[in-house]
C-alpha atoms as a PDB file:
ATOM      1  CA  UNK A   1       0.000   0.000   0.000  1.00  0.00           C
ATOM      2  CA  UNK A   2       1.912   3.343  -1.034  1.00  0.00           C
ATOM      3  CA  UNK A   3       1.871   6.185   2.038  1.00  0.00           C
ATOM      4  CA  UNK A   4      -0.876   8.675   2.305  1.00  0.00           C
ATOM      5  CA  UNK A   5      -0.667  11.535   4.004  1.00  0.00           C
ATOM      6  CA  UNK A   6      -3.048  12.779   6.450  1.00  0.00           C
ATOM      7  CA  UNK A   7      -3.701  16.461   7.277  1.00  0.00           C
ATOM      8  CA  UNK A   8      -2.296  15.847  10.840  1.00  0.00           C
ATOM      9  CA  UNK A   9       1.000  15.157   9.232  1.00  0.00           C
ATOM     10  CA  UNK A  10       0.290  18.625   6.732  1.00  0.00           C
ATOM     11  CA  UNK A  11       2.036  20.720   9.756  1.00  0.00           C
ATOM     12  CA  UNK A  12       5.116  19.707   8.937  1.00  0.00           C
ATOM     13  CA  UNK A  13       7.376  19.464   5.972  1.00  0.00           C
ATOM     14  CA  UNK A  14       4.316  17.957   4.025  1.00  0.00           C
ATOM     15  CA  UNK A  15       2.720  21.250   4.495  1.00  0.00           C
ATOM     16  CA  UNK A  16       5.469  23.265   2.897  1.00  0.00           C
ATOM     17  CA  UNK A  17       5.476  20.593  -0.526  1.00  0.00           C
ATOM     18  CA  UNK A  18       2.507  22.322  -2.618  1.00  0.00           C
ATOM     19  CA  UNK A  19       2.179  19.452  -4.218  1.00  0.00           C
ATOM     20  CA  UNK A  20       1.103  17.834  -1.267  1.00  0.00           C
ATOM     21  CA  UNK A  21      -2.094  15.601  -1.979  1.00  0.00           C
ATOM     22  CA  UNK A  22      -4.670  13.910   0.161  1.00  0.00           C
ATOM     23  CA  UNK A  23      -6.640  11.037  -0.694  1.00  0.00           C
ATOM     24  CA  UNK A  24     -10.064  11.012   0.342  1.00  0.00           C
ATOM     25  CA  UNK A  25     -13.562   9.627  -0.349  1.00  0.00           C
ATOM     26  CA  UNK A  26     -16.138  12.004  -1.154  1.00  0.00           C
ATOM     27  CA  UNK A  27     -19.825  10.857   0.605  1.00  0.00           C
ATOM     28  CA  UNK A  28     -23.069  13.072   1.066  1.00  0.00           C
ATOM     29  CA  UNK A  29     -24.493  12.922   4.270  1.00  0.00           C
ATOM     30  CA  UNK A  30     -27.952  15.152   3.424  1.00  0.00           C
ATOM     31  CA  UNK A  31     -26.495  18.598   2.021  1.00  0.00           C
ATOM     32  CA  UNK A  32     -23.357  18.438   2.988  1.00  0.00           C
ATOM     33  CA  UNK A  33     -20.431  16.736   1.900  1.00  0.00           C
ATOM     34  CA  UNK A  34     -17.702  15.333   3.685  1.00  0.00           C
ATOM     35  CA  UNK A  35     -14.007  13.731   2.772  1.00  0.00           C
ATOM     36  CA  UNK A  36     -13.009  10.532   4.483  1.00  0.00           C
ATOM     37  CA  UNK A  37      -8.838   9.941   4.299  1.00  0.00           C
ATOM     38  CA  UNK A  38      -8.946   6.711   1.698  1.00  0.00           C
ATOM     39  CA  UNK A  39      -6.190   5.352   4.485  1.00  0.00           C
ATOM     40  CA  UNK A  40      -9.276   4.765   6.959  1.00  0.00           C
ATOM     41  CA  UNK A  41     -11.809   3.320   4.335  1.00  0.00           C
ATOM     42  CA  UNK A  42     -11.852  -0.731   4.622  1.00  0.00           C
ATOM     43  CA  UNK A  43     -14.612  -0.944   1.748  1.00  0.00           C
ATOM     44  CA  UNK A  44     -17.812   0.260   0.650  1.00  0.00           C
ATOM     45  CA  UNK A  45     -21.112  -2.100   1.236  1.00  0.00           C
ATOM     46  CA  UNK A  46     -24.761  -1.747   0.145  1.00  0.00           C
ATOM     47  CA  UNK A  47     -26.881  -1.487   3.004  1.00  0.00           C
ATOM     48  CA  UNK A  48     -27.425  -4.248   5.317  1.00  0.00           C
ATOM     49  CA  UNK A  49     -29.537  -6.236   7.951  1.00  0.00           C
ATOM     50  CA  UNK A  50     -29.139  -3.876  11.212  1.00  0.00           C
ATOM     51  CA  UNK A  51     -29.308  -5.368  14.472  1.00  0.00           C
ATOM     52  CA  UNK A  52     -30.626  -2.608  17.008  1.00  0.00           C
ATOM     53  CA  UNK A  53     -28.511  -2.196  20.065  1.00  0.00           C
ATOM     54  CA  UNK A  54     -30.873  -0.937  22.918  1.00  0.00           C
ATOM     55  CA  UNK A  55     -29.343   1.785  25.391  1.00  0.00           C
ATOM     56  CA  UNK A  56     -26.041   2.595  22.834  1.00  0.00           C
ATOM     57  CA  UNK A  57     -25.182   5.661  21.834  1.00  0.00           C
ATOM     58  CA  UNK A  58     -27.774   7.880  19.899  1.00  0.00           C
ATOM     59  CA  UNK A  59     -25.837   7.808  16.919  1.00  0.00           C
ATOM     60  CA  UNK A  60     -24.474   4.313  16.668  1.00  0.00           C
ATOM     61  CA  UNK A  61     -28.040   2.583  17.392  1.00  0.00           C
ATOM     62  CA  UNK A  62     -27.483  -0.540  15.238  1.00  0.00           C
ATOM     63  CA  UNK A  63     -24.872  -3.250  14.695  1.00  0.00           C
ATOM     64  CA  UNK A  64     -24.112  -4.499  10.886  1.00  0.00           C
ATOM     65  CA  UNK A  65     -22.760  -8.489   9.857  1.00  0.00           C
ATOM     66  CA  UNK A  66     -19.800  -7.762   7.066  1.00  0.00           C
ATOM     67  CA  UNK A  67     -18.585 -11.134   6.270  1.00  0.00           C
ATOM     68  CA  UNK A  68     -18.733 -12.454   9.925  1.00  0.00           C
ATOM     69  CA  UNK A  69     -17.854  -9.325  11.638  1.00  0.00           C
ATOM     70  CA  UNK A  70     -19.750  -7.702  13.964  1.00  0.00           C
ATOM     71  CA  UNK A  71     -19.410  -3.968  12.995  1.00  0.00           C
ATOM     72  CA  UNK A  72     -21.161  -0.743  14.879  1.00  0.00           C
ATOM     73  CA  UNK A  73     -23.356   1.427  12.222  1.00  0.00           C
ATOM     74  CA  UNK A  74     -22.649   5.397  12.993  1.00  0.00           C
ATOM     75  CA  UNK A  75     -25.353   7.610  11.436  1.00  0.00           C
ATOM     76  CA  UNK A  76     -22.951  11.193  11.605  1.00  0.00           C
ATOM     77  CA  UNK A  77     -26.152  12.922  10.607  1.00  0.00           C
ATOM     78  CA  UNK A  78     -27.328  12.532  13.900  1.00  0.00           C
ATOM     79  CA  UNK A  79     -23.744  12.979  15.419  1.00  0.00           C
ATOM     80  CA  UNK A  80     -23.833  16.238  13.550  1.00  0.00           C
ATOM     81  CA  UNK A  81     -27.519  17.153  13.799  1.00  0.00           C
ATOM     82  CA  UNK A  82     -27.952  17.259  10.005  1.00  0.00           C
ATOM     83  CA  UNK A  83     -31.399  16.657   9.027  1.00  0.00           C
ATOM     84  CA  UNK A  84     -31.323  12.723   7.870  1.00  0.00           C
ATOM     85  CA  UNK A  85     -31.733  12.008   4.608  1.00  0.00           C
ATOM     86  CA  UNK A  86     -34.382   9.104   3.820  1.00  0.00           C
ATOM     87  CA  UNK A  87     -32.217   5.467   2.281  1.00  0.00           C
ATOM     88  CA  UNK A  88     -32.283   5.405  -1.513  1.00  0.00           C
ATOM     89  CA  UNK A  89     -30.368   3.432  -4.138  1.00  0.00           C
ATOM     90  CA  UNK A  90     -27.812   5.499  -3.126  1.00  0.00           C
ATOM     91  CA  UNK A  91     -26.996   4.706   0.506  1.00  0.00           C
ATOM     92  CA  UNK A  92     -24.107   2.697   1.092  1.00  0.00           C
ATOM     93  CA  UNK A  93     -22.046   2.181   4.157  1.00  0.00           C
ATOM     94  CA  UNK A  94     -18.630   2.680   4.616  1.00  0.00           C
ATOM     95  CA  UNK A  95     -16.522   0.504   6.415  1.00  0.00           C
ATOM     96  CA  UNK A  96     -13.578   2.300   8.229  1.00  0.00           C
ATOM     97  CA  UNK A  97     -10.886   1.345  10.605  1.00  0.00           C
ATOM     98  CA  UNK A  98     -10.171   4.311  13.062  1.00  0.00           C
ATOM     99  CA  UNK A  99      -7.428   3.848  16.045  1.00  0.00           C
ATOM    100  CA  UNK A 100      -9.114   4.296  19.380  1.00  0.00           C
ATOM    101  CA  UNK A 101      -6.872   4.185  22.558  1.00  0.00           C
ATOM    102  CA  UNK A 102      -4.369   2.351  20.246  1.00  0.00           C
ATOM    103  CA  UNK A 103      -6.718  -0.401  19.125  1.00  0.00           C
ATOM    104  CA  UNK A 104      -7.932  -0.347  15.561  1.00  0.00           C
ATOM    105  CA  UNK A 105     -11.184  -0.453  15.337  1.00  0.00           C
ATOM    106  CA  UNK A 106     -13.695  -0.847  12.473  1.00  0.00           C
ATOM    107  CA  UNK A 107     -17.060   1.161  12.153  1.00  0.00           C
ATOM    108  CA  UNK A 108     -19.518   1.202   9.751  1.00  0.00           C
ATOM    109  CA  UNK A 109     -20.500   4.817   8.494  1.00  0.00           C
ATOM    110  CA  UNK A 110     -24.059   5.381   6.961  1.00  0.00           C
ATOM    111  CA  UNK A 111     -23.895   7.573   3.684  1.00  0.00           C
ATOM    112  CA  UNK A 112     -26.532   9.042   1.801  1.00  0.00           C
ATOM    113  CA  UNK A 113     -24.087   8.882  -1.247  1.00  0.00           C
ATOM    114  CA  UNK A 114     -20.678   7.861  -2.190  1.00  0.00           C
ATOM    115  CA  UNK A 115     -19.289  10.259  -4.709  1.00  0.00           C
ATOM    116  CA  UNK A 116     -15.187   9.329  -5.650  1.00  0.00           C
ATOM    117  CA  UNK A 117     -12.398   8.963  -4.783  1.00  0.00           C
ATOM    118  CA  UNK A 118     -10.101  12.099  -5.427  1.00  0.00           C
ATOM    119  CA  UNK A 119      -7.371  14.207  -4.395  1.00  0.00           C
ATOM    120  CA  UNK A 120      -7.110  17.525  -2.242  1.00  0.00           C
ATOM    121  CA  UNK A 121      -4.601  19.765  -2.663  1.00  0.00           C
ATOM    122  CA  UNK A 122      -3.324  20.150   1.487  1.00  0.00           C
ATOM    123  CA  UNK A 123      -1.747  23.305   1.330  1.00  0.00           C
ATOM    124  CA  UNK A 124      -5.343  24.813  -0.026  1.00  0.00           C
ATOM    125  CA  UNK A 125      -7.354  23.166   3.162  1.00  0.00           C
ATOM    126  CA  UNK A 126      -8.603  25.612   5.581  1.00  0.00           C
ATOM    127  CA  UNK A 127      -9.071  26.301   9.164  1.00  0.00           C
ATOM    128  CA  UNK A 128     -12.139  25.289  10.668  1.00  0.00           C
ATOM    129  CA  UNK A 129     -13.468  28.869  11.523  1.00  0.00           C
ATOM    130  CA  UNK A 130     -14.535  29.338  15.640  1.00  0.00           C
ATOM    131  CA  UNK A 131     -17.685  30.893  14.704  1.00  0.00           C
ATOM    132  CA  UNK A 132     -20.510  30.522  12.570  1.00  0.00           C
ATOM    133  CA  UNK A 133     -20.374  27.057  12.320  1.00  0.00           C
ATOM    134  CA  UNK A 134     -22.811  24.495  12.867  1.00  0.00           C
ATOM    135  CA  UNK A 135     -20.771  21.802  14.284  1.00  0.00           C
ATOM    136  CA  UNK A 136     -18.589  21.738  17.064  1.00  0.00           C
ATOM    137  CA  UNK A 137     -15.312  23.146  15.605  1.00  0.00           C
ATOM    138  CA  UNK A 138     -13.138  20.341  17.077  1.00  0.00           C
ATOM    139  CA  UNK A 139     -14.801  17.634  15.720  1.00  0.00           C
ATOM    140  CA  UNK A 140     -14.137  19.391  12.125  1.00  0.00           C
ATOM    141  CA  UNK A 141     -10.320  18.337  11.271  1.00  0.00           C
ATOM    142  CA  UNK A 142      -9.978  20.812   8.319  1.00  0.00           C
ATOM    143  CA  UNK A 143     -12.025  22.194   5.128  1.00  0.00           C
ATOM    144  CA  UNK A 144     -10.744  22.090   1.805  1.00  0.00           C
ATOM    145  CA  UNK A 145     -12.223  22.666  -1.669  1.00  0.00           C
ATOM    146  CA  UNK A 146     -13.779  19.956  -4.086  1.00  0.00           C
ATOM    147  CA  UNK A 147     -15.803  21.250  -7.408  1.00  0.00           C
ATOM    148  CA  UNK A 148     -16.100  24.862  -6.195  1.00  0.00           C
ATOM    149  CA  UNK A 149     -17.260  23.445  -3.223  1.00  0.00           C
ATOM    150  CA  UNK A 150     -15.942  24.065   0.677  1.00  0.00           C
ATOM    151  CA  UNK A 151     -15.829  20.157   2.157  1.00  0.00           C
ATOM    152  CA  UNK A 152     -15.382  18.950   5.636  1.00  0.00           C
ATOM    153  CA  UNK A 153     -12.407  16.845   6.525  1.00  0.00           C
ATOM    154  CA  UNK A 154     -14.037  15.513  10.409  1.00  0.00           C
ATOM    155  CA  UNK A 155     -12.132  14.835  12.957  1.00  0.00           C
ATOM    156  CA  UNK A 156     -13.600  10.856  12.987  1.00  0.00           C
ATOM    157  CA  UNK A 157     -11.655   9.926  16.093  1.00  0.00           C
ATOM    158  CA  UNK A 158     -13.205  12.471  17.920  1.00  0.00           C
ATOM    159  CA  UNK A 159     -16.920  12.220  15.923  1.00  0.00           C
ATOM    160  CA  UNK A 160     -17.133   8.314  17.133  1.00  0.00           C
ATOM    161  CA  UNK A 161     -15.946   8.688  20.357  1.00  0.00           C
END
C-alpha cells in the first residue's frame, strides 16, 4: 500500500510541498459533503440487515454483519444534527478502521451517497473557523475545496468517540 498523508501530518514538511495531496472519499451525508482519508476506508457495502442495540449511543443505534464481523453502524447525521436524509439506491455504508486508545477499530459509516475517490490539494485546506459554524469546531479536522465546493475533513476519532 503506497503512504498517504493525512492532514495531521500537513504541519510539517508535508505542508510546505505544494504538491502535497490527500486522498479522500467524497460521501453526502444530506447537504453536505464530507471527505473521508482513503487510508481509513476498509470498503464500501450496500446497506445491510441492522441489528438494534438498545441503550447505545444515539448515533451508533445498530450493529451491521460484514462477512462475519460484527461492525457498529454510525449515522454522523445525527452525530452532527444534520437533518437525515431518507435510504435510496444510493446509501451505502462505509466501512472504516479508526485507532481508538491504540486499538484499531472498524465502524460502519451510513452515507446518503458515495461520490469518488479524489485528491485535495493540502496546502489549499482551511481552518475550521470558531464561529458561525454548525458543528462543534473540534470535531471538524480541516475544510478544503472539491468542485467549487468548501468540504469537511471531520475529525472521525473524535466524531465516534
Amino acid at each position: 500500500m503506497s503512504q498517504i498523508h493525512t492532514l495531521s501530518q500537513a504541519s510539517g514538511a508535508v505542508a510546505a510541498a505544494s504538491d502535497a495531496r490527500l486522498r479522500v472519499l467524497m460521501i453526502g451525508l444530506g447537504s453536505e459533503i464530507l471527505a473521508i482519508e482513503t487510508s481509513l476506508v476498509r470498503e464500501i457495502i450496500d446497506p445491510v440487515a441492522l441489528t438494534p442495540v438498545p441503550g447505545a449511543r444515539q448515533f451508533i443505534t445498530s450493529l451491521i454483519n460484514v462477512r462475519g464481523n460484527v461492525i457498529p453502524l454510525a449515522d454522523l447525521s445525527l452525530r452532527l444534527a444534520l437533518r437525515r436524509s431518507p435510504d435510496t439506491v444510493d446509501t451505502r455504508f462505509v466501512v472504516i478502521e479508526i485507532d481508538i486508545d491504540g486499538d484499531p477499530v472498524r465502524v460502519g459509516i451510513v452515507a446518503d451517497k458515495v461520490y469518488e475517490v479524489t485528491e485535495v490539494a493540502i496546502s489549499e485546506s482551511l481552518p475550521t473557523p470558531r464561529i458561525g459554524a454548525q458543528w462543534n469546531p473540534d470535531l471538524v479536522r480541516s475544510i478544503v475545496k472539491w468542485k467549487d465546493e468548501f468540504v469537511i475533513v471531520p475529525e472521525l476519532g473524535l466524531l465516534l468517540t
